[in-house]
Protein backbone atom coordinates (compact mmCIF):
# COMPACT_ATOMS: atom_id res chain seq x y z
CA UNK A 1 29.06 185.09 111.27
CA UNK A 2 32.04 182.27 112.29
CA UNK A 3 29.48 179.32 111.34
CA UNK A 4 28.95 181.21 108.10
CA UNK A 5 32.57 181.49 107.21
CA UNK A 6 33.12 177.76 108.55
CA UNK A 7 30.16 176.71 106.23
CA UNK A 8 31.76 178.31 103.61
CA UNK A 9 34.97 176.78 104.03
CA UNK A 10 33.81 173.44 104.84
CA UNK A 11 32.15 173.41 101.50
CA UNK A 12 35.24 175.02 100.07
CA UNK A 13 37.21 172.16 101.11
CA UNK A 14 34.76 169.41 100.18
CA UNK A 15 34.52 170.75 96.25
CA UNK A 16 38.34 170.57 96.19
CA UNK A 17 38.47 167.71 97.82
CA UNK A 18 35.58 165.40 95.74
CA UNK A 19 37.64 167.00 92.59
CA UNK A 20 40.53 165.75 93.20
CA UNK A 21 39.02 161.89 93.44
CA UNK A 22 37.04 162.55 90.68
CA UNK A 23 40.56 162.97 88.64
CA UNK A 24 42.31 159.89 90.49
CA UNK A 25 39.37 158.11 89.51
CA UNK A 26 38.87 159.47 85.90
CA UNK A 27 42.58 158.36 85.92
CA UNK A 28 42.20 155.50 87.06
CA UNK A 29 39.61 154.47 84.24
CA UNK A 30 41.37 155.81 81.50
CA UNK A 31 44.33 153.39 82.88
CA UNK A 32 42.21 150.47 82.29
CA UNK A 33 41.13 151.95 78.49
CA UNK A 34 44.84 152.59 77.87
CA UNK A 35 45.92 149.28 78.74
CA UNK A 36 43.87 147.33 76.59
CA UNK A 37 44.71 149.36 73.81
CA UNK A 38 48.36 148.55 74.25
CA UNK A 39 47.61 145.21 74.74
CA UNK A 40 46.11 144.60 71.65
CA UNK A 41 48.70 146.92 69.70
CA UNK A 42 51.19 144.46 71.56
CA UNK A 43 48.96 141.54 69.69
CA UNK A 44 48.75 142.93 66.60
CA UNK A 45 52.32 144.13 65.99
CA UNK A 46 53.50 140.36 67.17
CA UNK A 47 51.64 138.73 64.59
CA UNK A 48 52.67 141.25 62.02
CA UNK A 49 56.34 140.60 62.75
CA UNK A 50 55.39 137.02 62.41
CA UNK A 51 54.11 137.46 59.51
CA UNK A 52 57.07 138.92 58.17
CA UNK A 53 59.06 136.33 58.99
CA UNK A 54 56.62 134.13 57.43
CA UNK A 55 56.69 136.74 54.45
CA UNK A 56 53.05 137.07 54.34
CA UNK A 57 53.59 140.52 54.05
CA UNK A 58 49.93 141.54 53.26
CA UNK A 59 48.68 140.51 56.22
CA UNK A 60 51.92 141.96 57.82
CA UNK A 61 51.30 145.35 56.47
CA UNK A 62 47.26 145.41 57.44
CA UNK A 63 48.51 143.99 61.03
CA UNK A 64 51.17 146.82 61.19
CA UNK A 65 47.66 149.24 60.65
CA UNK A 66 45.87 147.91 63.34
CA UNK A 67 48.86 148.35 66.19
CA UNK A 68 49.00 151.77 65.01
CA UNK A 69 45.54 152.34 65.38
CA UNK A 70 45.40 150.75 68.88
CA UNK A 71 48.83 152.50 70.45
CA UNK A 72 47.19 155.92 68.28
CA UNK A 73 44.21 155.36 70.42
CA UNK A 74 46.39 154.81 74.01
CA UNK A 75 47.83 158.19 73.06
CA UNK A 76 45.09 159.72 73.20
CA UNK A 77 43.89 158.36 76.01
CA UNK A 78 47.11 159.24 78.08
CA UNK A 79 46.86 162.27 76.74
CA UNK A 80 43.57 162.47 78.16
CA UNK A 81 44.65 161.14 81.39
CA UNK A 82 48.04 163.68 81.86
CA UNK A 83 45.28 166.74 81.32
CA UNK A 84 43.54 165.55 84.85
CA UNK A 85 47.06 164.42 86.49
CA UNK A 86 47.99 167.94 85.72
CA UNK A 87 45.25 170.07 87.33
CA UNK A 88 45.49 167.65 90.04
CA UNK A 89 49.22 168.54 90.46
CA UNK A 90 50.34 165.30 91.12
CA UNK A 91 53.67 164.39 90.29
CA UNK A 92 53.67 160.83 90.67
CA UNK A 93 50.96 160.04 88.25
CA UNK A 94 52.67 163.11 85.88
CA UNK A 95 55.92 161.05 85.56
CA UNK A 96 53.98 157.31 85.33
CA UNK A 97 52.34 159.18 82.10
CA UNK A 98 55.34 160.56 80.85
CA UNK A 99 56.43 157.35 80.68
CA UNK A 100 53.42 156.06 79.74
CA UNK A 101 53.52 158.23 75.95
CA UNK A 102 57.60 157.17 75.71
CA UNK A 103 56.29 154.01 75.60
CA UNK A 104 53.89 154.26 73.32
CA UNK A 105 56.12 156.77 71.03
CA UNK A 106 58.63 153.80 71.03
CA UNK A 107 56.26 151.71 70.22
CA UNK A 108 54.91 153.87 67.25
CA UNK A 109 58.39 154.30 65.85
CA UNK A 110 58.52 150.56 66.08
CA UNK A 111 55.64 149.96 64.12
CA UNK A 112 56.34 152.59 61.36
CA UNK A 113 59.59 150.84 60.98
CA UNK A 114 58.19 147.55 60.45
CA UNK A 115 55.82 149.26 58.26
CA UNK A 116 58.76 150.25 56.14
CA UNK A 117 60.59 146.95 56.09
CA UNK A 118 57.75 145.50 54.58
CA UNK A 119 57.11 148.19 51.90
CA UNK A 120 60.98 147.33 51.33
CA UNK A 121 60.75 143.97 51.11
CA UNK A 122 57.99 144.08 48.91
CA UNK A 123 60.74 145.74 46.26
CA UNK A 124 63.19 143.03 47.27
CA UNK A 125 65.32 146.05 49.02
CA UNK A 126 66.68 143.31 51.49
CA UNK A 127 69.20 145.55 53.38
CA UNK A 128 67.55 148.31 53.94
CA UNK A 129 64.57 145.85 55.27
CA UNK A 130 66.88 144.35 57.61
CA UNK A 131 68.18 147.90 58.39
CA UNK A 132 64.43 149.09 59.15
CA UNK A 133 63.46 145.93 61.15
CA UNK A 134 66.91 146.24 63.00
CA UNK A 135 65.63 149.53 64.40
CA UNK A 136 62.23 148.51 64.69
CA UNK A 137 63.75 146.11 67.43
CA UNK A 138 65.77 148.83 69.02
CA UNK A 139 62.46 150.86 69.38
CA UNK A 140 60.98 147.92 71.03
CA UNK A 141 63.71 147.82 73.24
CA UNK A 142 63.34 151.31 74.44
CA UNK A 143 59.43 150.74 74.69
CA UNK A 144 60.47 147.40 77.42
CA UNK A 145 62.98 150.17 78.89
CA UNK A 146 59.80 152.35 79.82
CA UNK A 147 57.74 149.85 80.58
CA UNK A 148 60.35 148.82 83.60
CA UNK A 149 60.55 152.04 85.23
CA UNK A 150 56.70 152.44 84.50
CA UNK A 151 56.82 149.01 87.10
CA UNK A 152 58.73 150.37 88.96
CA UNK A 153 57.38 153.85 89.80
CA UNK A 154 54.36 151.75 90.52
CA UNK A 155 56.38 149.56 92.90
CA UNK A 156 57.60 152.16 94.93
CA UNK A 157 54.12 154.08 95.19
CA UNK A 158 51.56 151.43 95.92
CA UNK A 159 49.13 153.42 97.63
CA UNK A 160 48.84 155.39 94.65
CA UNK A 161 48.26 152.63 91.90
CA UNK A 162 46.27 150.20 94.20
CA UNK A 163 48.42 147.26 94.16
């Protein structure tokens, strides 16, 4: 009767247990996913602010597309990612995700408002372009913000983020 109730709880243990690194390392693969998508959202709003400055807006506007697609598609993803950091209760990797989708929010807003300076510019509104790019930079700003204490949550819990 005892081995049968310490079978049972051994394997009790061992389903919890093998679930809980099989949402670390679901995690931890969507982390890689997310990143890239940022990273080329990061590339492809760049070039469409340099484009704008170049006043190629065209190729601005189809640029300012693409980021969105890419940061639409880390949203998802850390979406995605929060789901398992939730059911495995984990606070650390709750608030790194939190900040995670700020980011990417900022970055969004960012985008839409470059998006909008160059619809404005196209219709030689020149002020309220400058107005709407003027914010666009003060989203970015608040996306670097995040970004910071993203490093630095991950500086002060190593063992978590395996650095």
């Amino acid at each position: 009767m005892k081995r049968g109730l310490l079978l049972a709880l051994i394997i009790l243990i061992t389903v919890s247990f093998s679930g809980c690194i099989s949402n670390i390392s679901e995690i931890n693969k969507l982390s890689g996913d997310i990143n890239q998508h940022l990273k080329k959202g990061d590339e492809y709003y760049n070039e469409a602010a340099e484009d704008v400055n170049n006043y190629r807006l065209d190729s601005a506007l189809e640029k300012c597309e693409s980021a969105s697609s890419e940061y639409n598609a880390a949203r998802l993803l850390t979406s995605e990612a929060m789901a398992y950091a939730n059911e495995l209760g984990d606070q650390v990797f709750i608030e790194y995700l939190k900040l995670v989708l700020a980011e990417i929010d900022a970055k969004l807003n960012a985008t839409s408002e470059l998006k909008n300076a160059i619809q404005l510019l196209n219709i030689d509104e020149i002020t309220s372009a400058n107005n709407s790019l003027d914010l666009a930079n003060k989203f970015m700003y608040q996306a670097k913000d995040y970004e910071r204490q993203r490093e630095e949550l991950v500086n002060k819990n190593p063992q978590k983020f395996n650095i």
